[in-house]
Structure formats: structure tokens, C-alpha cells
C-alpha atoms as a PDB file:
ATOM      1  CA  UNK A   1       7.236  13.926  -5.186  1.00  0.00           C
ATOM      2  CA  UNK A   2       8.090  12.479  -8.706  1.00  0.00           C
ATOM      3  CA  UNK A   3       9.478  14.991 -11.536  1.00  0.00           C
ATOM      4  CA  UNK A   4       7.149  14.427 -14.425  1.00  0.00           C
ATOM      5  CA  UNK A   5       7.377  16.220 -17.987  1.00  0.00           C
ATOM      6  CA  UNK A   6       3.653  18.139 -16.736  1.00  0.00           C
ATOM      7  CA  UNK A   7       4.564  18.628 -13.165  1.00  0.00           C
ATOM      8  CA  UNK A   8       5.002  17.106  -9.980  1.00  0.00           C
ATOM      9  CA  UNK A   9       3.193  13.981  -9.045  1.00  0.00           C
ATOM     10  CA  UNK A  10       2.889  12.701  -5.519  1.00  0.00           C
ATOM     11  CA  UNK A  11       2.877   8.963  -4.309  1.00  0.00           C
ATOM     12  CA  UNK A  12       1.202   7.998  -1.207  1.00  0.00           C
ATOM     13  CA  UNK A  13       2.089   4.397   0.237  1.00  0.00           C
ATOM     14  CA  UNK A  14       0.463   2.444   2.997  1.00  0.00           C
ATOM     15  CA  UNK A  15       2.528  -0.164   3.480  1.00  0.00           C
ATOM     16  CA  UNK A  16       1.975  -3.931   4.240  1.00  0.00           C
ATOM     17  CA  UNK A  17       4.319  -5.778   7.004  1.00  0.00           C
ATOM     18  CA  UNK A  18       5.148  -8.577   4.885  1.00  0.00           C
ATOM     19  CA  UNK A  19       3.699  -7.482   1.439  1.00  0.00           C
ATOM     20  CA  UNK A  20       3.503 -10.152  -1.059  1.00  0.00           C
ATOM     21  CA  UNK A  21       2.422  -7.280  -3.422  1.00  0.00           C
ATOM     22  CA  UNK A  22       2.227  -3.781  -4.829  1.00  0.00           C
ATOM     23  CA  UNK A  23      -1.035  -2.055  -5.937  1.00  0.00           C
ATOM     24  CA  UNK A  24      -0.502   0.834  -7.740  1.00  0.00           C
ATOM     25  CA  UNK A  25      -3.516   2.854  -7.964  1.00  0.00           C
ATOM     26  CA  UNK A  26      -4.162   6.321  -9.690  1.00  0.00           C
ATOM     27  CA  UNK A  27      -7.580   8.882  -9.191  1.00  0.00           C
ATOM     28  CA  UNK A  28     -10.209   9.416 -11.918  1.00  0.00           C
ATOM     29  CA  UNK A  29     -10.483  12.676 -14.268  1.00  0.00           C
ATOM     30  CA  UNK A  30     -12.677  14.844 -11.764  1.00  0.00           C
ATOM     31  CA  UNK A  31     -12.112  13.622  -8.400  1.00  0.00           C
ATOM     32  CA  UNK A  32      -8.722  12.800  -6.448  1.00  0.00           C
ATOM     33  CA  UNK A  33      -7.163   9.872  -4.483  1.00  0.00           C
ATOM     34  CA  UNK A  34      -9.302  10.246  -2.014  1.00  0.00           C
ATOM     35  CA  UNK A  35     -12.532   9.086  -3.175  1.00  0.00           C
ATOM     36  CA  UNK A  36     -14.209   5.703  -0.697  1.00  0.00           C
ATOM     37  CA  UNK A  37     -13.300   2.923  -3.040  1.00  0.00           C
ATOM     38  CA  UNK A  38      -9.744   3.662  -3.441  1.00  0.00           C
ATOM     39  CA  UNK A  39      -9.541   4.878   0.336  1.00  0.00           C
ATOM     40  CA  UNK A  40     -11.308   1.246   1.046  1.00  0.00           C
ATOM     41  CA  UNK A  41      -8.697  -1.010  -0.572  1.00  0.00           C
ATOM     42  CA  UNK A  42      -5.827   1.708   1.058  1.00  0.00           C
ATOM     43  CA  UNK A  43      -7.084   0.959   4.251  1.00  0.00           C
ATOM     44  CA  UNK A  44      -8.101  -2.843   4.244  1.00  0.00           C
ATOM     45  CA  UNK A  45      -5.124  -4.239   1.814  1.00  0.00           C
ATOM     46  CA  UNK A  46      -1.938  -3.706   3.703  1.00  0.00           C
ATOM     47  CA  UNK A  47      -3.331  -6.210   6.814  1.00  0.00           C
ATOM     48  CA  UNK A  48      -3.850  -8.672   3.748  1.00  0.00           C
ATOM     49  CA  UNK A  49       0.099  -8.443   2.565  1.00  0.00           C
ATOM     50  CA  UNK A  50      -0.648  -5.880  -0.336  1.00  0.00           C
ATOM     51  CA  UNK A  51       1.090  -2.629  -0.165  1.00  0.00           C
ATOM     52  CA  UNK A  52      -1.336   0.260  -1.350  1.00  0.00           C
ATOM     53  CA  UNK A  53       0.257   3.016  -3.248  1.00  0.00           C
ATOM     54  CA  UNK A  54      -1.802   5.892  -4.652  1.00  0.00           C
ATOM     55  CA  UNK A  55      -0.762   8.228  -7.443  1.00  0.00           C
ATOM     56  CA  UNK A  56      -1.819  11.679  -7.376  1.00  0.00           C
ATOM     57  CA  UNK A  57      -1.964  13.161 -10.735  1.00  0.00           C
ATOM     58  CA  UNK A  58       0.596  16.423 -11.526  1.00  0.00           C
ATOM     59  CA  UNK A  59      -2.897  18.173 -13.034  1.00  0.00           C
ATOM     60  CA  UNK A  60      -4.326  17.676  -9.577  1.00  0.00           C
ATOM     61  CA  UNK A  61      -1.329  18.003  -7.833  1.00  0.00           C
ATOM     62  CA  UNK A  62      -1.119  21.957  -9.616  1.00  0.00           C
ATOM     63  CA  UNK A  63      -4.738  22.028  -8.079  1.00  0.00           C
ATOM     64  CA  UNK A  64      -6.752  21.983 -11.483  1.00  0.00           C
ATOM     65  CA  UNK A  65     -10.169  21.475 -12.041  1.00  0.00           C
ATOM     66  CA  UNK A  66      -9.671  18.949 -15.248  1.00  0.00           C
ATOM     67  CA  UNK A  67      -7.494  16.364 -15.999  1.00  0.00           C
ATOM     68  CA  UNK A  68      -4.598  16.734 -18.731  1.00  0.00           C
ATOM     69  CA  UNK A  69      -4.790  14.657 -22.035  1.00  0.00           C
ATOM     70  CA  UNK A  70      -4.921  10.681 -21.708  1.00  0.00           C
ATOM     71  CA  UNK A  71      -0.656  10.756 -23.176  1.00  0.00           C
ATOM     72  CA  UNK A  72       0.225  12.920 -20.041  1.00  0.00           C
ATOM     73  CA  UNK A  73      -1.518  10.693 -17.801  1.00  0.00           C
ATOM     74  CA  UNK A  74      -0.024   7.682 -19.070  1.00  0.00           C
ATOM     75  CA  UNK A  75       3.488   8.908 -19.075  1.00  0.00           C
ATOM     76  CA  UNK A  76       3.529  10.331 -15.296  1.00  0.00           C
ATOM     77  CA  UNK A  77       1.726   7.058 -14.128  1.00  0.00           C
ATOM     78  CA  UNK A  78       4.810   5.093 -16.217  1.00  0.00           C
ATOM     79  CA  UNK A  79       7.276   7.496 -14.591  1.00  0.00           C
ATOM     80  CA  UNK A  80       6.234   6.540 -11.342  1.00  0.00           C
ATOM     81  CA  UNK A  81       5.808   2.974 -11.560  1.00  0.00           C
ATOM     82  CA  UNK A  82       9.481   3.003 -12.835  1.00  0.00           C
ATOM     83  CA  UNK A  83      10.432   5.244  -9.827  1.00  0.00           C
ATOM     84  CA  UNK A  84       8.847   2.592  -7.035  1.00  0.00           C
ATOM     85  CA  UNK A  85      11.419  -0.149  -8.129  1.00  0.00           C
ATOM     86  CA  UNK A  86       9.146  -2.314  -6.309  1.00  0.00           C
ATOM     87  CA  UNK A  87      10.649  -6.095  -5.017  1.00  0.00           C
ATOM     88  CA  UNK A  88       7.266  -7.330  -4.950  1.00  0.00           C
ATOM     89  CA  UNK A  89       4.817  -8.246  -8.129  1.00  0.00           C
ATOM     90  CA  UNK A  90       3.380  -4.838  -9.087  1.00  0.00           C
ATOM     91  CA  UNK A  91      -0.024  -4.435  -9.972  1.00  0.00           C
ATOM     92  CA  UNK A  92      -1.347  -1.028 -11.322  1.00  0.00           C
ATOM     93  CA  UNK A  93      -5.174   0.471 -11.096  1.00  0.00           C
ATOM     94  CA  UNK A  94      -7.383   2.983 -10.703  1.00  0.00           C
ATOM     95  CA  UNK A  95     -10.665   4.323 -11.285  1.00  0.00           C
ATOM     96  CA  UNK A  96     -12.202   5.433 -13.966  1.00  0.00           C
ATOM     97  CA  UNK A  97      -9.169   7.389 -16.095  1.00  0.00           C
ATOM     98  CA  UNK A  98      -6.929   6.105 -13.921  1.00  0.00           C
ATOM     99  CA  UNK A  99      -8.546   2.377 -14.904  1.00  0.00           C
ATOM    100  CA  UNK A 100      -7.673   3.272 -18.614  1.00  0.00           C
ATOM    101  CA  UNK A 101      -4.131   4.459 -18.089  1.00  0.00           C
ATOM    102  CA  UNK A 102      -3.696   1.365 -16.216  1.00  0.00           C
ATOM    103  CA  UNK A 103      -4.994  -1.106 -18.458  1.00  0.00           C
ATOM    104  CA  UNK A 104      -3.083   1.080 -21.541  1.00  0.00           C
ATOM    105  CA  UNK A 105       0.560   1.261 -19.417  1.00  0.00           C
ATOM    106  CA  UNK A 106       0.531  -2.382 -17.256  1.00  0.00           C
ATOM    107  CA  UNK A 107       2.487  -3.959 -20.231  1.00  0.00           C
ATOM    108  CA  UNK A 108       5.075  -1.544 -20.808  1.00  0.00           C
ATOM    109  CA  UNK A 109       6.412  -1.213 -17.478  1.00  0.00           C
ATOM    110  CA  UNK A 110       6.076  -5.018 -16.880  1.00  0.00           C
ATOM    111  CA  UNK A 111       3.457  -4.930 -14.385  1.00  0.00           C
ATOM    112  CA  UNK A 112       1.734  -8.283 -13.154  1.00  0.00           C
ATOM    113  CA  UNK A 113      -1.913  -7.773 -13.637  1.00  0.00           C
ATOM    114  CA  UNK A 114      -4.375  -4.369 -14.000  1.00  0.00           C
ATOM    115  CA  UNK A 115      -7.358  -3.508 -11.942  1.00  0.00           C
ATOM    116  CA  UNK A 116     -10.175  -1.534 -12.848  1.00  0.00           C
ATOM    117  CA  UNK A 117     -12.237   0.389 -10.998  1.00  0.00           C
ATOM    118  CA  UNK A 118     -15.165   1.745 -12.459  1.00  0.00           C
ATOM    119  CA  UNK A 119     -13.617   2.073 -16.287  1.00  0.00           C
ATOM    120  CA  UNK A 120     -16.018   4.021 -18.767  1.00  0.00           C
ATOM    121  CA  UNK A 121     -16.399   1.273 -21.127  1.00  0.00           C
ATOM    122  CA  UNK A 122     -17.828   4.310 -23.628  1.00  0.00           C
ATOM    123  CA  UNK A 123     -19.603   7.834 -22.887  1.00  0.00           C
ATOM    124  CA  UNK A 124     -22.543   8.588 -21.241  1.00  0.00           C
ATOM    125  CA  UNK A 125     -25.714   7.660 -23.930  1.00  0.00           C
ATOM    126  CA  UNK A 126     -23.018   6.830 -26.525  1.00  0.00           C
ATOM    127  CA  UNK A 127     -22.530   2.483 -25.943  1.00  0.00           C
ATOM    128  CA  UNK A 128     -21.145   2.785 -29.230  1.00  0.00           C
ATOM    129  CA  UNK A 129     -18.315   4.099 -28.873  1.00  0.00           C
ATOM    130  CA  UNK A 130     -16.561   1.529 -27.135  1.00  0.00           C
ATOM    131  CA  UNK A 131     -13.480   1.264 -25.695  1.00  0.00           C
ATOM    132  CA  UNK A 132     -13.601  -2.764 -24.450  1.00  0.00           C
ATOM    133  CA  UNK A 133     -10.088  -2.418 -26.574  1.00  0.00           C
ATOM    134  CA  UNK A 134      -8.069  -0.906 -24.364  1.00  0.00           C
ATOM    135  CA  UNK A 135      -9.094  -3.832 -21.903  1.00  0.00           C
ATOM    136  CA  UNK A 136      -8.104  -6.225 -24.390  1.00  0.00           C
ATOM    137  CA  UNK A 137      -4.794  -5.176 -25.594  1.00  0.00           C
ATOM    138  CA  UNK A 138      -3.654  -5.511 -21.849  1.00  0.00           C
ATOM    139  CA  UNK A 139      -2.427  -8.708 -22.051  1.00  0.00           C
ATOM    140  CA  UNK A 140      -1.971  -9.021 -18.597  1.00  0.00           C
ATOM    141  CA  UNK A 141      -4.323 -10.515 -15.720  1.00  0.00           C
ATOM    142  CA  UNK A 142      -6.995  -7.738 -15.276  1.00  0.00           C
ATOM    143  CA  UNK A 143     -10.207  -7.503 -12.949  1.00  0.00           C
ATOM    144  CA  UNK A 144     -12.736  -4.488 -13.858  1.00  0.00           C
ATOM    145  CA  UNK A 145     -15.120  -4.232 -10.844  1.00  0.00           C
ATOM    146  CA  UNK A 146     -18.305  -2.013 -11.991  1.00  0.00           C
ATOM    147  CA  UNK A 147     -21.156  -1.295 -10.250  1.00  0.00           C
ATOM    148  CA  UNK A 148     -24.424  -2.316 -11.962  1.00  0.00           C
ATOM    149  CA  UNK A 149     -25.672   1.266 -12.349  1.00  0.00           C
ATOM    150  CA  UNK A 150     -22.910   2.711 -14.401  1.00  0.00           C
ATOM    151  CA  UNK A 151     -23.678   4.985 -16.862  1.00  0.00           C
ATOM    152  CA  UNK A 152     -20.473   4.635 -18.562  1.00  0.00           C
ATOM    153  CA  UNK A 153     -20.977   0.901 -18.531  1.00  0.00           C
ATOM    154  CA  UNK A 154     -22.499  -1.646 -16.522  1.00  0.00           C
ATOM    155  CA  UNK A 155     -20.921  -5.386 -16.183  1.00  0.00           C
ATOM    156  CA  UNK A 156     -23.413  -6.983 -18.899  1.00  0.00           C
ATOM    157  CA  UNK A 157     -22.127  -4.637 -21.668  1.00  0.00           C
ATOM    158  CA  UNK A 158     -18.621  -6.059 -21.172  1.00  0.00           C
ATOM    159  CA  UNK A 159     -17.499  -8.481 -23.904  1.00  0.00           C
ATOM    160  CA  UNK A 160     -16.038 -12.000 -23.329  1.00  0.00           C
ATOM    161  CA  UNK A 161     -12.422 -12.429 -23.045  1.00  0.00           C
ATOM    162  CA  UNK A 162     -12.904 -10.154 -19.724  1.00  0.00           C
ATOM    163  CA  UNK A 163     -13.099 -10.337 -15.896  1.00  0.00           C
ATOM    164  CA  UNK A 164     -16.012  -8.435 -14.027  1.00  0.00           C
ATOM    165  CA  UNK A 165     -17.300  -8.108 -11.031  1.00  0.00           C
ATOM    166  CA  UNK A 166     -20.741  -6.223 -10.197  1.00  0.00           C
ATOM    167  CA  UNK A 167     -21.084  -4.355  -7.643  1.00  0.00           C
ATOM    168  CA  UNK A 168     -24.967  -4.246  -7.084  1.00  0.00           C
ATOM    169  CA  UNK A 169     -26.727  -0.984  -6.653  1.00  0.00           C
ATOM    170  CA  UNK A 170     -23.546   1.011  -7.428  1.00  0.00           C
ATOM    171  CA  UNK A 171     -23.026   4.083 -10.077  1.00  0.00           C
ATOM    172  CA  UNK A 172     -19.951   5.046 -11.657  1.00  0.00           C
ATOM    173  CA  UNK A 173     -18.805   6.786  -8.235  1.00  0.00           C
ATOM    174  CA  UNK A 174     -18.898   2.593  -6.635  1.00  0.00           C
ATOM    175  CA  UNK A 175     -21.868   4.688  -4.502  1.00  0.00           C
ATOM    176  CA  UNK A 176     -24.968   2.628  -3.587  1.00  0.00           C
ATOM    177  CA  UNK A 177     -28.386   4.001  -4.033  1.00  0.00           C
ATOM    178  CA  UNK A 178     -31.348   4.012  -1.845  1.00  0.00           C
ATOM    179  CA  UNK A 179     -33.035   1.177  -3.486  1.00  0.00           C
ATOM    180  CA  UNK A 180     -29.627  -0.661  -3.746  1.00  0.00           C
ATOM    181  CA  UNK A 181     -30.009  -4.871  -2.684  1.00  0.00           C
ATOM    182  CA  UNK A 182     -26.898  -3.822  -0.827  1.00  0.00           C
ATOM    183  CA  UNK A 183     -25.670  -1.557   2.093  1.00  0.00           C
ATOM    184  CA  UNK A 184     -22.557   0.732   1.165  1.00  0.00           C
ATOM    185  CA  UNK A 185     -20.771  -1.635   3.421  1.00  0.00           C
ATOM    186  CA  UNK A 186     -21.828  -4.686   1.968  1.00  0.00           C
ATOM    187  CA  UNK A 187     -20.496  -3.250  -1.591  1.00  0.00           C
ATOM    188  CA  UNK A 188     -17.026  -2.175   0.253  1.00  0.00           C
ATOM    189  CA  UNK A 189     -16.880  -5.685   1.161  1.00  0.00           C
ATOM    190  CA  UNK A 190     -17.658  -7.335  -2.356  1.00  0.00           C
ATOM    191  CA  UNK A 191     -14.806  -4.813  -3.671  1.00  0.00           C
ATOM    192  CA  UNK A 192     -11.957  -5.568  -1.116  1.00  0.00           C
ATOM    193  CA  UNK A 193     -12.751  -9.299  -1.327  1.00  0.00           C
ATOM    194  CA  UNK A 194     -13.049  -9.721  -5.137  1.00  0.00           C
ATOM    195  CA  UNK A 195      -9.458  -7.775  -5.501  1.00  0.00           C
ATOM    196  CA  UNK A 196      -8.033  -9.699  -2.697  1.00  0.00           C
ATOM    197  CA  UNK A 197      -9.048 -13.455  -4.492  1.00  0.00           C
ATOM    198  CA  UNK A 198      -8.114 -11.955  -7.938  1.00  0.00           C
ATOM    199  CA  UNK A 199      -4.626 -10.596  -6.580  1.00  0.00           C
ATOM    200  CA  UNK A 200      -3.983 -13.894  -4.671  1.00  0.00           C
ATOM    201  CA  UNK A 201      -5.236 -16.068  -7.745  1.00  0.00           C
ATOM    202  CA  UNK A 202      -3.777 -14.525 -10.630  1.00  0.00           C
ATOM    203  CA  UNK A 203      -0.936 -12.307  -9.119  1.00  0.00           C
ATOM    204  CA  UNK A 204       0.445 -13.883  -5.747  1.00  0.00           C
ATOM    205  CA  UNK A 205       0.302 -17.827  -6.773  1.00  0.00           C
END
């Protein structure tokens, strides 16, 4: 458990045998760190060198319905980054809110690259309200992976400047539909693969 100004958050760390890095990954605003994609790269990363650590909230640690404002989040996800004191390169992520408190803490605590699962590039029915910016003033190595049916973005509505990688047939949740040109385990695949290349070209090398 970490100590956190809003309560206790909670790391959870699969371990790699020889890990060549550290992916720091935090849960979305409705759902915990439980949900298939993170579970997928917790469970298929370590045999690839990457240690998989996943950051469970203090809001959902205290068993609320709702995340806590976007400053909270950002300052327990800091907290614990600083806490790991990691010998590897450390990479930070999540999904959805998580992805933005990634993308908005990586530089600060001098982490090597941000990846982003799912990140609402604006609301639901509202593309105007963008928030590309927050990917932009990163400035480190990030990856966004987005499934093509997003509702709070899909990968053509990105702008330049930034790295995505569809996952076909997939809605905000990284789900498949019926209809999708892909099997769920087909898009679990395109997921653990595209991270693994990006981590090994841009974070590894």
C-alpha cells in the first residue's frame, strides 16, 4: 500500500525474470485494474522482459463508485511511480483516465515513454472538445492503441505528431463486436504485440 494525500493506493507487480523494463499501468474512471486489456499485457509482458505493475486508484481502493478529480489522480499515480524506484526504464500507462494521467505525469517523474490505452480523445458526441493536447505536451515516446469503434475517439480523429494503433472492431472497453474483422483474441494479440515493438523500439534500444 502507498500513503497518498486521498487515501491508500495499492500496487500490484508481476514481475519479469530479467526485466529490461517497467510498465506502470493505472485503471480507467469506472472500472478497476482488472479489466482484459490491462490483465492481457499483465499476463503476457513479464515472459517478454517487461515487468507489469498496476496501480489501483485510492478512490477505488476506498471502494467508490466514481473516480476523484483528474489533480488527485495525477498526484497518487506520481507518488507511486516515485515510490517503485525502479532500476529499469519506466514506462507509465493506462486506460482511459489512467491514459490521461499518464500522458499528463510521464515527464515529471522522468519516465521513458507513455502508453495509452483507450484515451478519450474528447466526450461522447462532443469531437470538439479535444484533448489531442495532453498527448502532445508529453514529450516523451508515447503509443495510444484505440480500437476503431471508440466513441470517445477512434484512431482517424487523432492528429499528426502522434502514434496509433487500431484495434479493429474494438469500443472504448478494447471489446470486439459481433461483426468485428477480428476475434477478441486476434485484438489481444495486435495489443500485446504493438506495445511489445513500441517498448523495444523506442524504450529498450
Amino acid at each position: 500500500m502507498i500513503d497518498t494525500p486521498y487515501g491508500q493506493g495499492r500496487l500490484y507487480t508481476r514481475r519479469a525474470r530479467r526485466p529490461q523494463a517497467t510498465l506502470l499501468l493505472s485503471h480507467g474512471a469506472g472500472n478497476g485494474i482488472d479489466t482484459h486489456d490491462l490483465m492481457a499485457l499483465n499476463d503476457a509482458l513479464p515472459g517478454q522482459g517487461i515487468t507489469v505493475v498496476r496501480f489501483e486508484q485510492p478512490w477505488r481502493v476506498k471502494g467508490k463508485p466514481v473516480a476523484t478529480p483528474p489533480k488527485s489522480l495525477d498526484a497518487a499515480l506520481t507518488l507511486a511511480a516515485n515510490w517503485m524506484r525502479v532500476r529499469t526504464p519506466l514506462v507509465v500507462g493506462g486506460r482511459s483516465a489512467g491514459a490521461r494521467s499518464a500522458v499528463r505525469t510521464a515527464r515529471a517523474f522522468g519516465a521513458a515513454g507513455a502508453l495509452c490505452l483507450a484515451f478519450p480523445l474528447h466526450p461522447v458526441s462532443k469531437p470538439q472538445v479535444s484533448r489531442a493536447h495532453e498527448l502532445l505536451e508529453a514529450k516523451v515516446p508515447t503509443l495510444v492503441l484505440q480500437g476503431t469503434r471508440d466513441r470517445f475517439g477512434r484512431p482517424e480523429e487523432f492528429p499528426e505528431g502522434i502514434e496509433v494503433t487500431p484495434i479493429p472492431g474494438a469500443d472504448h472497453s478494447l471489446v470486439v463486436g459481433k461483426r468485428s474483422p477480428v476475434s477478441q483474441a486476434e485484438a489481444d494479440a495486435i495489443l500485446i504485440e504493438s506495445t511489445l515493438e513500441w517498448l523495444v523500439r523506442e524504450v529498450i534500444t
